[in-house]
Each structure stands twice: as C-alpha cells, then as structure tokens.
N, C-alpha and C. Protein backbone atom coordinates (compact mmCIF):
# COMPACT_ATOMS: atom_id res chain seq x y z
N UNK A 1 -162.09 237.06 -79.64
CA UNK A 1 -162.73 238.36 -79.72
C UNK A 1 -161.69 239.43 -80.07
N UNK A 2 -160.66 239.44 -79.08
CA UNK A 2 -159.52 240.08 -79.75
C UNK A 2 -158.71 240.17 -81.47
N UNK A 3 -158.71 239.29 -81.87
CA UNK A 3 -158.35 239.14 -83.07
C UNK A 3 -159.38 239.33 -84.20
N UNK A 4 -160.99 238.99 -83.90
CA UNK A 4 -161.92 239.51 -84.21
C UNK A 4 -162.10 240.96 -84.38
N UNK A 5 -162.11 242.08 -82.93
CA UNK A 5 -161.47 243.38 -83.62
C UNK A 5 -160.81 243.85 -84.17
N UNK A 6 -159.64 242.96 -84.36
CA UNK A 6 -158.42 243.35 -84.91
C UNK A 6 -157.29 244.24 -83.86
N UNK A 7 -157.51 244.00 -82.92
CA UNK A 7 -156.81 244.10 -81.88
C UNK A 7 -156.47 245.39 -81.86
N UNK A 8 -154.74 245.56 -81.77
CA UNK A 8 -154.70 247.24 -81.87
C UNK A 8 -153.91 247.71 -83.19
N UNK A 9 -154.07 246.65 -84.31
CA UNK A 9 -153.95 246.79 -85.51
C UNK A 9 -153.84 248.23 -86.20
N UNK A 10 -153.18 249.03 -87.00
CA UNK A 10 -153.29 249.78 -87.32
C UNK A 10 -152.25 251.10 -86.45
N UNK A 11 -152.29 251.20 -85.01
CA UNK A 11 -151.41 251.85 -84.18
C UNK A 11 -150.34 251.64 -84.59
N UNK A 12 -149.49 252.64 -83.81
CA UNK A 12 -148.29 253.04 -83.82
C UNK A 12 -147.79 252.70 -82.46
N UNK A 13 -147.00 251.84 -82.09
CA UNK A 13 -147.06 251.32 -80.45
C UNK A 13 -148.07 251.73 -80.14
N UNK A 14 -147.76 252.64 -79.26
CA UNK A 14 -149.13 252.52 -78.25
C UNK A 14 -149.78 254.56 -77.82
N UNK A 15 -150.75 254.56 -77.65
CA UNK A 15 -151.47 255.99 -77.44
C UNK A 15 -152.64 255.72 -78.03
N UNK A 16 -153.24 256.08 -77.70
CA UNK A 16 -154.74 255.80 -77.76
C UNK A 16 -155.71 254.58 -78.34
N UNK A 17 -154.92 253.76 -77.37
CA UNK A 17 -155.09 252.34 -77.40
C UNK A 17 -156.31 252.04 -77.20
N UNK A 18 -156.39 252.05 -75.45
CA UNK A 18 -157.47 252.17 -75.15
C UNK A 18 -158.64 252.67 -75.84
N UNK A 19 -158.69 254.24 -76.03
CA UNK A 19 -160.01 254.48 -76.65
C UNK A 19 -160.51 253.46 -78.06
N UNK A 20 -159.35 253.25 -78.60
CA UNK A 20 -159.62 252.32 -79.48
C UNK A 20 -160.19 251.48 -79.75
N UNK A 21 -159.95 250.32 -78.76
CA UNK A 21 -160.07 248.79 -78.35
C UNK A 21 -161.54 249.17 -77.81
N UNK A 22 -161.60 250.03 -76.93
CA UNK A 22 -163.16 249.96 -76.40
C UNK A 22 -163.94 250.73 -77.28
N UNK A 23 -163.64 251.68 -78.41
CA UNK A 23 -164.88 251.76 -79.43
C UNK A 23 -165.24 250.94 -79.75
N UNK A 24 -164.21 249.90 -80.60
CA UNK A 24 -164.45 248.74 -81.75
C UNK A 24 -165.62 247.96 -80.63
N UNK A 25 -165.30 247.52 -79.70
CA UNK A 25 -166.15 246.74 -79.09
C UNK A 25 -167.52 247.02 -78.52
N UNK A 26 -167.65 248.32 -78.14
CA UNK A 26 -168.80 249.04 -78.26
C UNK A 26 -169.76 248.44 -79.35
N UNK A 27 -169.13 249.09 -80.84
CA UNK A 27 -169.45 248.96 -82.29
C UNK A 27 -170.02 247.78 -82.15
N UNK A 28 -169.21 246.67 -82.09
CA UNK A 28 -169.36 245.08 -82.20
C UNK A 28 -170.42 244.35 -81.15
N UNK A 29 -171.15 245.49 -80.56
CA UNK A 29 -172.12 244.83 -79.95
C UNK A 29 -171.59 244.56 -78.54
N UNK A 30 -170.48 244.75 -78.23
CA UNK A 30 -169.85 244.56 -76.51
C UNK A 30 -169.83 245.63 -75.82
N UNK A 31 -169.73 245.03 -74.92
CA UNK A 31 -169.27 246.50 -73.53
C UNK A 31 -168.04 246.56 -72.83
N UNK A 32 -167.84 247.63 -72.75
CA UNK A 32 -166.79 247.92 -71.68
C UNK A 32 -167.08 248.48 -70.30
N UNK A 33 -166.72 247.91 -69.20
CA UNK A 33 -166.78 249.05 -67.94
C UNK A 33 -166.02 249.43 -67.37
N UNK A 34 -166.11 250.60 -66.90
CA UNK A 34 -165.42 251.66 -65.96
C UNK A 34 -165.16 250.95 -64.71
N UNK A 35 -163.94 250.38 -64.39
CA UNK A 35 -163.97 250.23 -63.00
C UNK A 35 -162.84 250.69 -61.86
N UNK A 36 -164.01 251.60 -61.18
CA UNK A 36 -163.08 252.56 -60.70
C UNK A 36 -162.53 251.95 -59.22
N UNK A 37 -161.45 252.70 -58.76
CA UNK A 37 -160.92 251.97 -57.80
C UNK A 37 -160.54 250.78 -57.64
N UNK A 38 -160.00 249.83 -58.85
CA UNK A 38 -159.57 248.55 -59.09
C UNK A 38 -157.85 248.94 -58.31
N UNK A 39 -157.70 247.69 -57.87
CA UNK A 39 -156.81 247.57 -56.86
C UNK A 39 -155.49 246.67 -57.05
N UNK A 40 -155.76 246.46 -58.48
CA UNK A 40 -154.48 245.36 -59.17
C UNK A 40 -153.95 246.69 -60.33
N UNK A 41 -152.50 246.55 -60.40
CA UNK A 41 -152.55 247.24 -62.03
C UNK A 41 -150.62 246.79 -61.89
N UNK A 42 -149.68 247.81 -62.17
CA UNK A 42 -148.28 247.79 -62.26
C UNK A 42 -147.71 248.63 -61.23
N UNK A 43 -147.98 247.92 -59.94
CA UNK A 43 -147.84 248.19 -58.70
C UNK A 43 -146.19 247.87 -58.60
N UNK A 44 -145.70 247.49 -59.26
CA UNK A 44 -143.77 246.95 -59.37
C UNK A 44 -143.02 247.83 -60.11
N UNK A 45 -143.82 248.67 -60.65
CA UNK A 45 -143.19 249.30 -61.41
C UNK A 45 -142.85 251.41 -61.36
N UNK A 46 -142.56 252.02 -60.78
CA UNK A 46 -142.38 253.48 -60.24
C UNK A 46 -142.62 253.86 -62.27
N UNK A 47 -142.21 253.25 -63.10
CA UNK A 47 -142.76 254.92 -64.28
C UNK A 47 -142.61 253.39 -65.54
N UNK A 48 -143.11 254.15 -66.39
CA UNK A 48 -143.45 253.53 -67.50
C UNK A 48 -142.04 253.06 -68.28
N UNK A 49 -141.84 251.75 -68.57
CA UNK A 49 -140.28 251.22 -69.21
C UNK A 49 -140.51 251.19 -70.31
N UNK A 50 -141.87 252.45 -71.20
CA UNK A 50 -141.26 252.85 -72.50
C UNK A 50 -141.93 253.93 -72.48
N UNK A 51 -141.36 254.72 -74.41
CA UNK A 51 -141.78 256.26 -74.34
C UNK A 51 -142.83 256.07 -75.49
N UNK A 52 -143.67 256.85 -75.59
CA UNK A 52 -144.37 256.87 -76.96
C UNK A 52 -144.08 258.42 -77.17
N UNK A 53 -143.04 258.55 -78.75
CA UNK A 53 -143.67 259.55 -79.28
C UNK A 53 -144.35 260.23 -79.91
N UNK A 54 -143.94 261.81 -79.51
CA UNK A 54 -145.78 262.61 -80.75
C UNK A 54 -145.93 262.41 -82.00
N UNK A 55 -144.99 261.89 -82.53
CA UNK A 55 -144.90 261.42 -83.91
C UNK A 55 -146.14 260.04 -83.99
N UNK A 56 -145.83 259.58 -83.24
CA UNK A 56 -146.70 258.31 -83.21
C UNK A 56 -148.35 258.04 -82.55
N UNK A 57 -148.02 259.30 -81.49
CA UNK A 57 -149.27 259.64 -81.05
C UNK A 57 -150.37 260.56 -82.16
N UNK A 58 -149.48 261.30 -82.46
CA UNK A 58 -150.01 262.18 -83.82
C UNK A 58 -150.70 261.50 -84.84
N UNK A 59 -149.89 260.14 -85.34
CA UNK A 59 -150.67 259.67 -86.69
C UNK A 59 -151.47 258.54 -86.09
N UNK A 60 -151.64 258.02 -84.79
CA UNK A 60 -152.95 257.66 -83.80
C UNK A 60 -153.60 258.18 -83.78
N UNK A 61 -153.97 259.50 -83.79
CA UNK A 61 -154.91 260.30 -83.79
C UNK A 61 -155.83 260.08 -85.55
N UNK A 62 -155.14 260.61 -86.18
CA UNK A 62 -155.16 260.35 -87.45
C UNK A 62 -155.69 259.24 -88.14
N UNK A 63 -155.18 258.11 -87.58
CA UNK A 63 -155.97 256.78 -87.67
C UNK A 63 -157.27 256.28 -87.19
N UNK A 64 -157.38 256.75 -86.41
CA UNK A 64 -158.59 257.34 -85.07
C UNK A 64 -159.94 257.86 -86.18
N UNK A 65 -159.59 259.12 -86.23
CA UNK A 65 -160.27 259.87 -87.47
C UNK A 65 -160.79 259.19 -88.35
N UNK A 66 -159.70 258.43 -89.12
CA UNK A 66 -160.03 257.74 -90.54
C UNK A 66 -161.00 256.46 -90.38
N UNK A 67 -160.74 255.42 -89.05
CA UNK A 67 -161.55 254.58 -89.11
C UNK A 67 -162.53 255.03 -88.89
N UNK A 68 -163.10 255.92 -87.42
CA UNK A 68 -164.40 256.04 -87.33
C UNK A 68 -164.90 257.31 -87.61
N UNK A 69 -164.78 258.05 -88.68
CA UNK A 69 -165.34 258.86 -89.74
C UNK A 69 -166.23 258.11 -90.72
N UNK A 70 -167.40 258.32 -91.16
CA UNK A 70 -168.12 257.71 -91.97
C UNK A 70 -168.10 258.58 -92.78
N UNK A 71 -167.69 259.68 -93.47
CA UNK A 71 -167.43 259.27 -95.05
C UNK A 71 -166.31 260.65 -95.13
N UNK A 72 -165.82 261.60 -95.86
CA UNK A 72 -164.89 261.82 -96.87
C UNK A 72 -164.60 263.37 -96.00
N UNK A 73 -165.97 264.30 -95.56
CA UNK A 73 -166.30 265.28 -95.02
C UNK A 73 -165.93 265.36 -93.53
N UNK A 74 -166.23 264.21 -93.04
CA UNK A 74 -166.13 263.92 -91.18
C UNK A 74 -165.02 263.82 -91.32
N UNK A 75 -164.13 263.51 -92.12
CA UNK A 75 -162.52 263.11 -92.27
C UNK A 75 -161.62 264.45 -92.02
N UNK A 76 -161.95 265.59 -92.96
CA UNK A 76 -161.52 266.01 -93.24
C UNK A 76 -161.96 267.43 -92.04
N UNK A 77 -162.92 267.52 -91.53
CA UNK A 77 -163.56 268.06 -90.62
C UNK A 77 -162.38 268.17 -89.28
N UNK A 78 -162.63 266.85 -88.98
CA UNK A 78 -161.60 266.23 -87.97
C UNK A 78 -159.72 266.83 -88.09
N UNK A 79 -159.57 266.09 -88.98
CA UNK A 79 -158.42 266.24 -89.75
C UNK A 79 -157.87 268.23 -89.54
N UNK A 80 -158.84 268.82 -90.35
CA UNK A 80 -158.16 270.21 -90.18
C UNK A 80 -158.36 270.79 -88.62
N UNK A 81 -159.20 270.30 -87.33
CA UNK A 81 -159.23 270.12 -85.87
C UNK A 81 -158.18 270.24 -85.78
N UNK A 82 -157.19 268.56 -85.85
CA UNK A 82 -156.34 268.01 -85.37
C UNK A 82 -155.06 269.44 -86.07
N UNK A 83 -154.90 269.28 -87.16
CA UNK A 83 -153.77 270.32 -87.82
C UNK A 83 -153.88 271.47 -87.06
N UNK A 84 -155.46 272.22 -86.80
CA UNK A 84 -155.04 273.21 -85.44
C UNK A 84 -154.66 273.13 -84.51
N UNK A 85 -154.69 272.08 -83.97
CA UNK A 85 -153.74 271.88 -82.69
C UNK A 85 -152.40 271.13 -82.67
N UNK A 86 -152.31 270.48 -83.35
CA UNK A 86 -150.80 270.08 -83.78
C UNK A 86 -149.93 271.01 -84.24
N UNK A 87 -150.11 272.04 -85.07
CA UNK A 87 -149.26 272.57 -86.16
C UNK A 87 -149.51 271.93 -87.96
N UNK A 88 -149.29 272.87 -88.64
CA UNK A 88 -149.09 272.36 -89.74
C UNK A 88 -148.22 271.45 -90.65
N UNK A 89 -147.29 271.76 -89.69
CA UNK A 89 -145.82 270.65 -89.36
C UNK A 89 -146.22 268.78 -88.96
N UNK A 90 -146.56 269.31 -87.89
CA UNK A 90 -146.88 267.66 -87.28
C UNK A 90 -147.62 267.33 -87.25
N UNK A 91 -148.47 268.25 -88.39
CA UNK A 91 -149.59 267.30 -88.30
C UNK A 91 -149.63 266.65 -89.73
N UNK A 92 -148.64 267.31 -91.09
CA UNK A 92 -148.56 266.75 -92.29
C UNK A 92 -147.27 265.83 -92.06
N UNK A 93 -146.76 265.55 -91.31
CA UNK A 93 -145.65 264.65 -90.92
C UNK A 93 -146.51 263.64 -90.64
N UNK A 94 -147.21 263.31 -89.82
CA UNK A 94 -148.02 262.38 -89.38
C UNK A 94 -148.94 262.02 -90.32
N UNK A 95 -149.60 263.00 -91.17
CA UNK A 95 -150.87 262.48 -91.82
C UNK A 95 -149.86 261.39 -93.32
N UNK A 96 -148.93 261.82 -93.66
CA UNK A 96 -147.99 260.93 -94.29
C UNK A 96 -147.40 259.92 -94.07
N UNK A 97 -147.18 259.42 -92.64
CA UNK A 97 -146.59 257.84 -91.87
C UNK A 97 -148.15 257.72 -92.35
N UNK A 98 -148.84 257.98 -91.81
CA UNK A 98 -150.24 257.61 -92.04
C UNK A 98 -150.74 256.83 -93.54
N UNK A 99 -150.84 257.57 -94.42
CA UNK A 99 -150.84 257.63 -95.82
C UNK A 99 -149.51 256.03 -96.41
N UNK A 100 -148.34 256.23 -96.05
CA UNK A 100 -147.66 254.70 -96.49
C UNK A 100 -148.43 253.79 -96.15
N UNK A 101 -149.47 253.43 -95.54
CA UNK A 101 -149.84 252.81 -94.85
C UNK A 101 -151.71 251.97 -95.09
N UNK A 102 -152.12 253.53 -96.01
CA UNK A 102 -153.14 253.85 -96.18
C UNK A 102 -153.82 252.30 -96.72
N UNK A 103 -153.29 251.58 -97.84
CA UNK A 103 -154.18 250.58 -98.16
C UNK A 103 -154.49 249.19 -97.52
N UNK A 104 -153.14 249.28 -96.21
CA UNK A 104 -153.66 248.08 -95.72
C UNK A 104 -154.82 248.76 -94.51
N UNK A 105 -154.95 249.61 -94.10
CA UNK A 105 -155.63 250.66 -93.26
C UNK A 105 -157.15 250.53 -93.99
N UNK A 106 -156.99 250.46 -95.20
CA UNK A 106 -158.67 250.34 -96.03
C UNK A 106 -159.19 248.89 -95.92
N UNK A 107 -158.33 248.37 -96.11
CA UNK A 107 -158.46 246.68 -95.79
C UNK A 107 -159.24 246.44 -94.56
N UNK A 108 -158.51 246.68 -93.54
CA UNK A 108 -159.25 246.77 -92.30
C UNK A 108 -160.13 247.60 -91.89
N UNK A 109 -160.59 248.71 -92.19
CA UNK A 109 -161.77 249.21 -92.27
C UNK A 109 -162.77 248.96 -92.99
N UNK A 110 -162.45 248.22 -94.11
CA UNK A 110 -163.94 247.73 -95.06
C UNK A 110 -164.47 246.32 -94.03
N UNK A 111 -163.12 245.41 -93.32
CA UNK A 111 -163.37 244.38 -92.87
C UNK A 111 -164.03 244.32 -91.53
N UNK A 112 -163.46 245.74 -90.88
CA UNK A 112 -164.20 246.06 -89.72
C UNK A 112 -165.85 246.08 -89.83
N UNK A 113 -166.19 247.25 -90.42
CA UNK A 113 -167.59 248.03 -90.76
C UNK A 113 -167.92 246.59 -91.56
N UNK A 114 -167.95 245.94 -92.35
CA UNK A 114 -168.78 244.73 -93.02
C UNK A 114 -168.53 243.75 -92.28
N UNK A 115 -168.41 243.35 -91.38
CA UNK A 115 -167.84 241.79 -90.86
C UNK A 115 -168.23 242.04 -89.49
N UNK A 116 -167.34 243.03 -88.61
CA UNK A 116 -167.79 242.60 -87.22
C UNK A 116 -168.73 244.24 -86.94
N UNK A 117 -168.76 245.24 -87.06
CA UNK A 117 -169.10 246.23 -86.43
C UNK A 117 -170.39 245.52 -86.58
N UNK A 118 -171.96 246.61 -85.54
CA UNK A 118 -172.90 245.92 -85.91
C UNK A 118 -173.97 247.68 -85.42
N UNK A 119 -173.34 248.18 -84.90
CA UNK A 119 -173.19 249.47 -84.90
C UNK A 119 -172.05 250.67 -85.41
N UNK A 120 -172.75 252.03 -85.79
CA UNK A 120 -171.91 253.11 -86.53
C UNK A 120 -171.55 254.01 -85.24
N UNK A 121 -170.33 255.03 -85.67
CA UNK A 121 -170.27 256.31 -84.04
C UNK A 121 -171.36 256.68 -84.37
N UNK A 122 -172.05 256.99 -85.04
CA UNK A 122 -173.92 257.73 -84.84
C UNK A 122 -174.09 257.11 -83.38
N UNK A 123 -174.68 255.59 -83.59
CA UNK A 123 -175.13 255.33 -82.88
C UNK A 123 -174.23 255.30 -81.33
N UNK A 124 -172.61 255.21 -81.58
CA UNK A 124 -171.79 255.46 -80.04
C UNK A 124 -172.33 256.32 -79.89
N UNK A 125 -171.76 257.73 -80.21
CA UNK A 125 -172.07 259.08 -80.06
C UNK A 125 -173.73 259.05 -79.12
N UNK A 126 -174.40 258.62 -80.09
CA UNK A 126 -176.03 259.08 -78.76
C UNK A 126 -176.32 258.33 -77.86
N UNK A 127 -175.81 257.00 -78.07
CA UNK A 127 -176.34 255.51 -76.50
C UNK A 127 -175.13 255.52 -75.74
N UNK A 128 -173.61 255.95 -76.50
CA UNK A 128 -172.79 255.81 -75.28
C UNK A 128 -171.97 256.73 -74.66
N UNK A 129 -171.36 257.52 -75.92
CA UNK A 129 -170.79 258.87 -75.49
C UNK A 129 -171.42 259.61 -74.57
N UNK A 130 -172.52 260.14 -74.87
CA UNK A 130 -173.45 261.09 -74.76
C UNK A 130 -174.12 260.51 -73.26
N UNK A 131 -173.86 259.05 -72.91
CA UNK A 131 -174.71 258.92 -71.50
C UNK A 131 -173.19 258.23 -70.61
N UNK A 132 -172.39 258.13 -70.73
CA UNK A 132 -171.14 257.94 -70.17
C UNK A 132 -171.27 259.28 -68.67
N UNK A 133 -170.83 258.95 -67.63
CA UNK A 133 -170.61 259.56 -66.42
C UNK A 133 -169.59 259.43 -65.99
C-alpha cells in the first residue's frame, strides 16, 4: 500500500509528511484515524535527532499545492497565498528546488490521479475536511 501511494515521494526530508501520506490515502479509498491519547511514540528520545529546514519545508508546501490542485488556476491561487506568507524571496527560492524537479513530479501525479486515486480534494474537502473534529 505504501509503495502504491508512492510513499513520501516527492518531499524534501520531511514536513508535511503526514498531511501528505494521509491525503493520498483518503484519495485511494482508505482511512486514516485520529488516535488520541496513544501511549507508545519516541518516549527515549528528549528532542528530535534532526532539523528540517524552511527551505525544504517551503518547497513541501509547494509540492503540496501542485499535486492536489486540479488544474492551472487552484495552482496558482494557492501559490500567490503561500508567496504572501513566505516572502517573495522564499518563496521563489523554493518554487525553483521545486521546478528542477518538476518532470519527475508530473510523472507521479499523472500516475497518482490515473492509477490509484479513486477520489479528487473536491470530494476530501466536503466528506472529510469539512466533517473532521
């Protein structure tokens, strides 16, 4: 199933992993749950033994955008969002790591949306976003 989504393909280490991994699977007809007060996690560990930076979190975002945007407008919608709150700086720094990158990034989005998705964010957005607590 993992390799089926394509795991966390496309990221930059790591930042918005999560939301990631649990859209695609949403999409693909799966679920994710919330489980709160789970009582196992990295209990050995006092702080995180790596850093992610905004550089990387930045063009996560960006990637974010591009897969689940359905077409050219939502992209770009998003996109000038993100540049207001980034800066115009970091956010064309990022949208360029982004861009080297761009055609294997199409690859996996044509393979996503035709192959495994089985739902669009339309449909996240109103059955899951929208009723999430």
């Amino acid at each position: 199933y993992w390799i089926k989504l394509g795991g966390l393909s496309g990221l930059i280490k790591y930042g918005l992993d999560e939301p990631l991994i649990s859209i695609k699977a949403w999409l693909s007809g799966g679920k994710v749950l919330l489980m709160k007060n789970w009582g196992v996690g990295h209990l050995y560990r006092g702080a995180s033994p790596y850093s992610v930076p905004l550089r990387h979190i930045d063009q996560n975002q960006i990637y974010l955008i591009n897969l689940f945007s359905k077409n050219r407008e939502e992209v770009e919608k998003y996109e000038k969002n993100l540049e207001n709150r980034l800066g115009t700086k970091r956010f064309e720094t990022a949208l360029n790591d982004f861009r080297s990158n761009y055609d294997s990034f199409m690859e996996f989005k044509n393979y996503f949306f035709s192959k495994v998705a089985i739902y669009d964010m339309e449909w996240f957005i109103k059955n899951i976003n929208n009723n999430l607590k």
